[in-house]
C-alpha atoms as a PDB file:
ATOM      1  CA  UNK A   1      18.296   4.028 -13.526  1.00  0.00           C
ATOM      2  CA  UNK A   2      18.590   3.449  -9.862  1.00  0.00           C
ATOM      3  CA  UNK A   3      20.243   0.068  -8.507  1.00  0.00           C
ATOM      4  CA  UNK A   4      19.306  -1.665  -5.450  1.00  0.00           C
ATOM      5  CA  UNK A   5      21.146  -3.925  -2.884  1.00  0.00           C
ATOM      6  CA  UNK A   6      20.310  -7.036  -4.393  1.00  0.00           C
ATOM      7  CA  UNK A   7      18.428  -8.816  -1.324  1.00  0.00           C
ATOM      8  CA  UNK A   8      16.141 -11.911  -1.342  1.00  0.00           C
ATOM      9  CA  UNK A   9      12.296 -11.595  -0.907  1.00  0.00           C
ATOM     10  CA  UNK A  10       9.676 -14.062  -1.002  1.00  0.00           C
ATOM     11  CA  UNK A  11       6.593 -13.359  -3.488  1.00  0.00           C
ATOM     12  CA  UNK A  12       3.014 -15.043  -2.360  1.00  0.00           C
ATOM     13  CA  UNK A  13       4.032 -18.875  -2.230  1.00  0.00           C
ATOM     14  CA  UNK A  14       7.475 -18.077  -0.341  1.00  0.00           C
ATOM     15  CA  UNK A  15       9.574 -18.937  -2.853  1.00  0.00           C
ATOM     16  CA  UNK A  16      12.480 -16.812  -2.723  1.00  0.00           C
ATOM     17  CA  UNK A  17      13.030 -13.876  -5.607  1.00  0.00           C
ATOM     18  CA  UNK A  18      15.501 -11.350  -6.411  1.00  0.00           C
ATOM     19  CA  UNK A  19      14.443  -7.661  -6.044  1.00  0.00           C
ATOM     20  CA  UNK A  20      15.780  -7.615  -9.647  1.00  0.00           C
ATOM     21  CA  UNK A  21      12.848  -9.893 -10.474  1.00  0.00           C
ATOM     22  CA  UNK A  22      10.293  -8.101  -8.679  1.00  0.00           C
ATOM     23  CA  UNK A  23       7.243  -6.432 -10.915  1.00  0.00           C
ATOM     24  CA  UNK A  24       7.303  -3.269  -9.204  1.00  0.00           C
ATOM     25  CA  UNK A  25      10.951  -2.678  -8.487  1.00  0.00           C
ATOM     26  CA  UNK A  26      10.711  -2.709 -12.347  1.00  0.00           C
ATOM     27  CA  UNK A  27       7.864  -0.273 -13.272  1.00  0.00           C
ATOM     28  CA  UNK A  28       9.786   1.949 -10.556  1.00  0.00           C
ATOM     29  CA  UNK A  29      12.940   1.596 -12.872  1.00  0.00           C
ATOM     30  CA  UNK A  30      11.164   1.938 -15.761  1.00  0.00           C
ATOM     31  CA  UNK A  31      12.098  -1.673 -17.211  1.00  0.00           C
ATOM     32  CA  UNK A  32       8.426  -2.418 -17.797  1.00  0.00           C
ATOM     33  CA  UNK A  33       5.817   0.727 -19.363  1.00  0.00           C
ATOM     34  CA  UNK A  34       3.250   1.775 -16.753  1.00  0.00           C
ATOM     35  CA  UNK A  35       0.450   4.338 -16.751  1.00  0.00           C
ATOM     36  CA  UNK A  36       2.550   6.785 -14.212  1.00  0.00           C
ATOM     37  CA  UNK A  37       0.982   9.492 -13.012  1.00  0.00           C
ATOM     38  CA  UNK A  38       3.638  10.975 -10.818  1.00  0.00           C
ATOM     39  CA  UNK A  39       6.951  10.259  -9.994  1.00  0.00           C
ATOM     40  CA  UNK A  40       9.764  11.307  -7.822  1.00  0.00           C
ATOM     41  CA  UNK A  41      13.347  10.038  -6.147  1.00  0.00           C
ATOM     42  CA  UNK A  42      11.138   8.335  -3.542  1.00  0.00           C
ATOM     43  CA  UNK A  43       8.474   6.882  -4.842  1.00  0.00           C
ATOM     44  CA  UNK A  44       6.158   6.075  -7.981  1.00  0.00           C
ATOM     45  CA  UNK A  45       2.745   5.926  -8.206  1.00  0.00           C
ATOM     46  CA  UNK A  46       0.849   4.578 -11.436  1.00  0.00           C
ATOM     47  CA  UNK A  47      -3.055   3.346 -12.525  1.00  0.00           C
ATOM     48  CA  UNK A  48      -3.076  -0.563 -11.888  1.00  0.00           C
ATOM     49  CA  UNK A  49      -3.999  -2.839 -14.769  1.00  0.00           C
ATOM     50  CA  UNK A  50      -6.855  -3.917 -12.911  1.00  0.00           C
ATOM     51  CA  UNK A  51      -9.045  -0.994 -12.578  1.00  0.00           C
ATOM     52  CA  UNK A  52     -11.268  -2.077  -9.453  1.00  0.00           C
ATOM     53  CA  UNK A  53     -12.473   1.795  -9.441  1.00  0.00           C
ATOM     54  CA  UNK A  54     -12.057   4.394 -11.927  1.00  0.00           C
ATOM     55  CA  UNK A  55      -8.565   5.812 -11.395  1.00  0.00           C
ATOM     56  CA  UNK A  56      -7.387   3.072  -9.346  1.00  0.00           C
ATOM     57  CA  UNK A  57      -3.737   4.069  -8.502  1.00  0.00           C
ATOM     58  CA  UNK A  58      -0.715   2.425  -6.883  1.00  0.00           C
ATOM     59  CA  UNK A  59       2.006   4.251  -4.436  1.00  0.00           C
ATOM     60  CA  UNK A  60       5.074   2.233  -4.416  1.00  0.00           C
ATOM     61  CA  UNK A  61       8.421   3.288  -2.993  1.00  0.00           C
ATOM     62  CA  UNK A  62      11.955   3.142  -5.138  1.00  0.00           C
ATOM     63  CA  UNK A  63      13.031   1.449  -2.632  1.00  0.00           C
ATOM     64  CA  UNK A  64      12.460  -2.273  -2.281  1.00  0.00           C
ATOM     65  CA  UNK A  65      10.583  -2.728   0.572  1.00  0.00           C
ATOM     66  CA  UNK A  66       8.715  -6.159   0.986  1.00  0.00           C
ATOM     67  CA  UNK A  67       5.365  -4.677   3.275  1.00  0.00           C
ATOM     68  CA  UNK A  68       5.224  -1.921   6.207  1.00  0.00           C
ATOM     69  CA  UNK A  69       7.033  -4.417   8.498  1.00  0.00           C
ATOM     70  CA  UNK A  70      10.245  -2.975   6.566  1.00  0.00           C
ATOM     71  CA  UNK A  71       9.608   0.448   6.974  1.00  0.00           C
ATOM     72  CA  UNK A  72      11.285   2.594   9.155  1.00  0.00           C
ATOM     73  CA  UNK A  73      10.165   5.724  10.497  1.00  0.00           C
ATOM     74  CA  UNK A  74      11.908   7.842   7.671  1.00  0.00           C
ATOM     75  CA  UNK A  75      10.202   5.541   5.007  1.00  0.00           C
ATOM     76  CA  UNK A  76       7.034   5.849   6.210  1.00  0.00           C
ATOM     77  CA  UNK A  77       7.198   9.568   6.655  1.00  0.00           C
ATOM     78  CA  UNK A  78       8.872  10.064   3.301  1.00  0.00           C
ATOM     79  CA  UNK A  79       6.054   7.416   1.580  1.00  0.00           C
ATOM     80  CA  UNK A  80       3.045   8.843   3.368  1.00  0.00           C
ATOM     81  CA  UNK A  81       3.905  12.385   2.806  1.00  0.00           C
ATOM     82  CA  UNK A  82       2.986  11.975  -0.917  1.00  0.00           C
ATOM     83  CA  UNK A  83      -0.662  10.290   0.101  1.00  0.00           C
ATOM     84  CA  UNK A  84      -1.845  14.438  -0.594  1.00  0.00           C
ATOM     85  CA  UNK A  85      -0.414  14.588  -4.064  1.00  0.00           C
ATOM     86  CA  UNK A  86      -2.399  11.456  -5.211  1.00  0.00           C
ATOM     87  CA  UNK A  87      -6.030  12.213  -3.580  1.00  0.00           C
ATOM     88  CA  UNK A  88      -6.056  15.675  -4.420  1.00  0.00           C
ATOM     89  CA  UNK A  89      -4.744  14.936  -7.940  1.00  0.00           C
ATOM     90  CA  UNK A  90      -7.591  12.303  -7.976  1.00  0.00           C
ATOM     91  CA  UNK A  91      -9.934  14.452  -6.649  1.00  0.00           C
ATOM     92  CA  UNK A  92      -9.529  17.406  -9.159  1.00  0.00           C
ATOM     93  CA  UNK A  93      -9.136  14.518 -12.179  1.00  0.00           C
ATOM     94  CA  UNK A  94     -12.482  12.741 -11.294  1.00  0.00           C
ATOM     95  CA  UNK A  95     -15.159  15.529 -10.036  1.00  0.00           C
ATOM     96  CA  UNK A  96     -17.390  12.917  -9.984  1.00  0.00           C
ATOM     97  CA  UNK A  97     -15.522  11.237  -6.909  1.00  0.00           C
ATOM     98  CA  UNK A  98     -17.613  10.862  -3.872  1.00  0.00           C
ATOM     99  CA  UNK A  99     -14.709   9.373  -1.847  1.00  0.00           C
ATOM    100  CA  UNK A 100     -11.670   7.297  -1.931  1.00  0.00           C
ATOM    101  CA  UNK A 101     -10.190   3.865   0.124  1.00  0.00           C
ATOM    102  CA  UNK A 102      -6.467   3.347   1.125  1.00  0.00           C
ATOM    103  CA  UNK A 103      -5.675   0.193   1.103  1.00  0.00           C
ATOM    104  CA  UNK A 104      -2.791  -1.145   2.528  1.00  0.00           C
ATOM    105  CA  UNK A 105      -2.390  -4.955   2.395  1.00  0.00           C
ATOM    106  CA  UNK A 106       0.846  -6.415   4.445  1.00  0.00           C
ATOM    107  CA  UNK A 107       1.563 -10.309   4.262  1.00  0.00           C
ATOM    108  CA  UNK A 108      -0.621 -13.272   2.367  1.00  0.00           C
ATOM    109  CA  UNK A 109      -2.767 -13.356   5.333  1.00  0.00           C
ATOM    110  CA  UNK A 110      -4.161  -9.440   4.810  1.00  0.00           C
ATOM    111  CA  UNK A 111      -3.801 -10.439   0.640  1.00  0.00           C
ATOM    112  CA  UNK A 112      -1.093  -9.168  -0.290  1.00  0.00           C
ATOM    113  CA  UNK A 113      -0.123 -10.432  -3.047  1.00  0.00           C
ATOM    114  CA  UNK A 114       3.034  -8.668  -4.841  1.00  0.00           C
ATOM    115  CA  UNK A 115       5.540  -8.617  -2.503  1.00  0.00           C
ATOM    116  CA  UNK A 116       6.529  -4.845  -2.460  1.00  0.00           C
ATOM    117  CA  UNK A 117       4.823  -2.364  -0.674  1.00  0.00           C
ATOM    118  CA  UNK A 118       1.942  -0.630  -2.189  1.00  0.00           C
ATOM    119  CA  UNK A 119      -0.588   1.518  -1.699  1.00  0.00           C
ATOM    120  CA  UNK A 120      -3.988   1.612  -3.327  1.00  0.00           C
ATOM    121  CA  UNK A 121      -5.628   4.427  -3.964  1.00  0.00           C
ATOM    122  CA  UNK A 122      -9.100   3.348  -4.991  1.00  0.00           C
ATOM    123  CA  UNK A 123     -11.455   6.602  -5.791  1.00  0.00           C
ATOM    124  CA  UNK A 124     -15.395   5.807  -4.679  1.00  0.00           C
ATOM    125  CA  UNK A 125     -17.818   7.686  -7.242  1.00  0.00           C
ATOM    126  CA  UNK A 126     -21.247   5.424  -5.524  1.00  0.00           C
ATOM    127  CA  UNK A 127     -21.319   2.618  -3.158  1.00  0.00           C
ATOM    128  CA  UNK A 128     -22.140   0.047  -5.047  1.00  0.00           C
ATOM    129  CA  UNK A 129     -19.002  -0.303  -7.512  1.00  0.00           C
ATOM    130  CA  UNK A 130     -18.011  -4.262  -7.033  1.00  0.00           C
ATOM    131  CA  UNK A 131     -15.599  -2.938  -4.645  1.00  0.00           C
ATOM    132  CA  UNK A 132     -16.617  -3.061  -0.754  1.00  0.00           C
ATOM    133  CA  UNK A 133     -14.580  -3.584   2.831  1.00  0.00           C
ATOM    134  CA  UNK A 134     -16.784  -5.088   5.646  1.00  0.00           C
ATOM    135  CA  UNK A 135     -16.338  -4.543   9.419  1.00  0.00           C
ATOM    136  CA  UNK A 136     -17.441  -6.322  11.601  1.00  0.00           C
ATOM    137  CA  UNK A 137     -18.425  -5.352  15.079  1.00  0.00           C
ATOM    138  CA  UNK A 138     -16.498  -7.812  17.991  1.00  0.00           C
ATOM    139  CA  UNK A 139     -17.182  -5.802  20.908  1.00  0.00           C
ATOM    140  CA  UNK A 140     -19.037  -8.739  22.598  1.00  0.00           C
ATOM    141  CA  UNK A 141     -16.637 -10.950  22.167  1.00  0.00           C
ATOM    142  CA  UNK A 142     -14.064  -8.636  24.493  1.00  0.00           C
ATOM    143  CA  UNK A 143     -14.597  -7.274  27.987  1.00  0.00           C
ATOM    144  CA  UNK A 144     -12.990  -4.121  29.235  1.00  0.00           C
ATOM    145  CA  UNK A 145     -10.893  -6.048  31.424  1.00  0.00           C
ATOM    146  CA  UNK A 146      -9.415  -7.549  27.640  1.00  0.00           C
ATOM    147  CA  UNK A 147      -9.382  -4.183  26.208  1.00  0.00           C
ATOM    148  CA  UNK A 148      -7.055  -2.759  29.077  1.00  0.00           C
ATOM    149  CA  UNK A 149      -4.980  -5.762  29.143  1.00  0.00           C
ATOM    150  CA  UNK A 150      -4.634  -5.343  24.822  1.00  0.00           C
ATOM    151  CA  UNK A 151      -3.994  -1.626  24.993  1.00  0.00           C
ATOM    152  CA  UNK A 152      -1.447  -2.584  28.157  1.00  0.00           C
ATOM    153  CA  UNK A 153       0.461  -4.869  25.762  1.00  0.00           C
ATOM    154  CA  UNK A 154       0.676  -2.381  22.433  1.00  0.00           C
ATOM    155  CA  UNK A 155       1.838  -0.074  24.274  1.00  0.00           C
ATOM    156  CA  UNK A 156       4.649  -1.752  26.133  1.00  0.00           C
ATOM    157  CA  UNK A 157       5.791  -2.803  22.940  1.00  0.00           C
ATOM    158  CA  UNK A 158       5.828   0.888  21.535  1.00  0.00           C
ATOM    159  CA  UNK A 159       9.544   1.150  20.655  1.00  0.00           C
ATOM    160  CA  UNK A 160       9.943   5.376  19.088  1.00  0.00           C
END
């Protein structure tokens, strides 16, 4: 078992948790039985309960880490760097996959809504599954004046 620096987190209504309590820090551990299909010292990935696509999978690091705001550049190369292991062990699983989402959700606001970092890994066999992710297009709504002035401000606050 691997132990943690106890730290406090918030979950979706900000109250204030232990990482001891949190769902995923305990699947990671192995406290609580999971569908895991691969594992490592970094991270663990596993189907989620709610099958939203066949195959629907979940890349959590071992290490608590609340949403990408925490990462650092070593976590996120050391987290990302298993992304290939997953698709292409989805892809050869499910021959019938067309395509597959990432999804990523960081804070209430993008609906996030267990409070350790996760990926999803949601394999697309048609388009029509009860699963979609809408764009809209905004370009009227910004000049290239705004544009300039957006990219201006990202970039000065670019710290590497």
């Amino acid at each position: 078992m691997i132990h943690y620096k106890q730290r406090n987190c918030q979950d979706t209504k900000g109250r204030k948790i232990l990482m001891s309590d949190c769902i995923f820090c305990k699947i990671a551990n192995g406290e609580i039985p999971t569908n895991m299909v691969y594992e490592d010292e970094v991270v663990a990935a596993f189907l989620d309960t709610s099958q939203v696509t066949k195959g629907h999978t979940l890349l959590v690091p071992k290490k608590h880490l609340a949403n990408i705001f925490d990462y650092d550049v070593k976590d996120a190369g050391a987290i990302f760097r298993r992304i290939p292991i997953i698709v292409n062990a989805l892809q050869k699983a499910f021959p019938d996959m067309k395509g597959i989402n990432l999804l990523n959700n960081n804070g209430e606001t993008a609906y996030q809504t267990v409070m350790h970092s996760h990926l999803h890994f949601l394999p697309r066999y048609q388009k029509e599954e009860g699963f979609g992710i809408k764009f809209e297009n905004n370009s009227s709504q910004y000049s290239d004046e705004d544009l300039k002035n957006m990219a201006k401000k990202i970039s000065q606050a670019i710290e590497v």
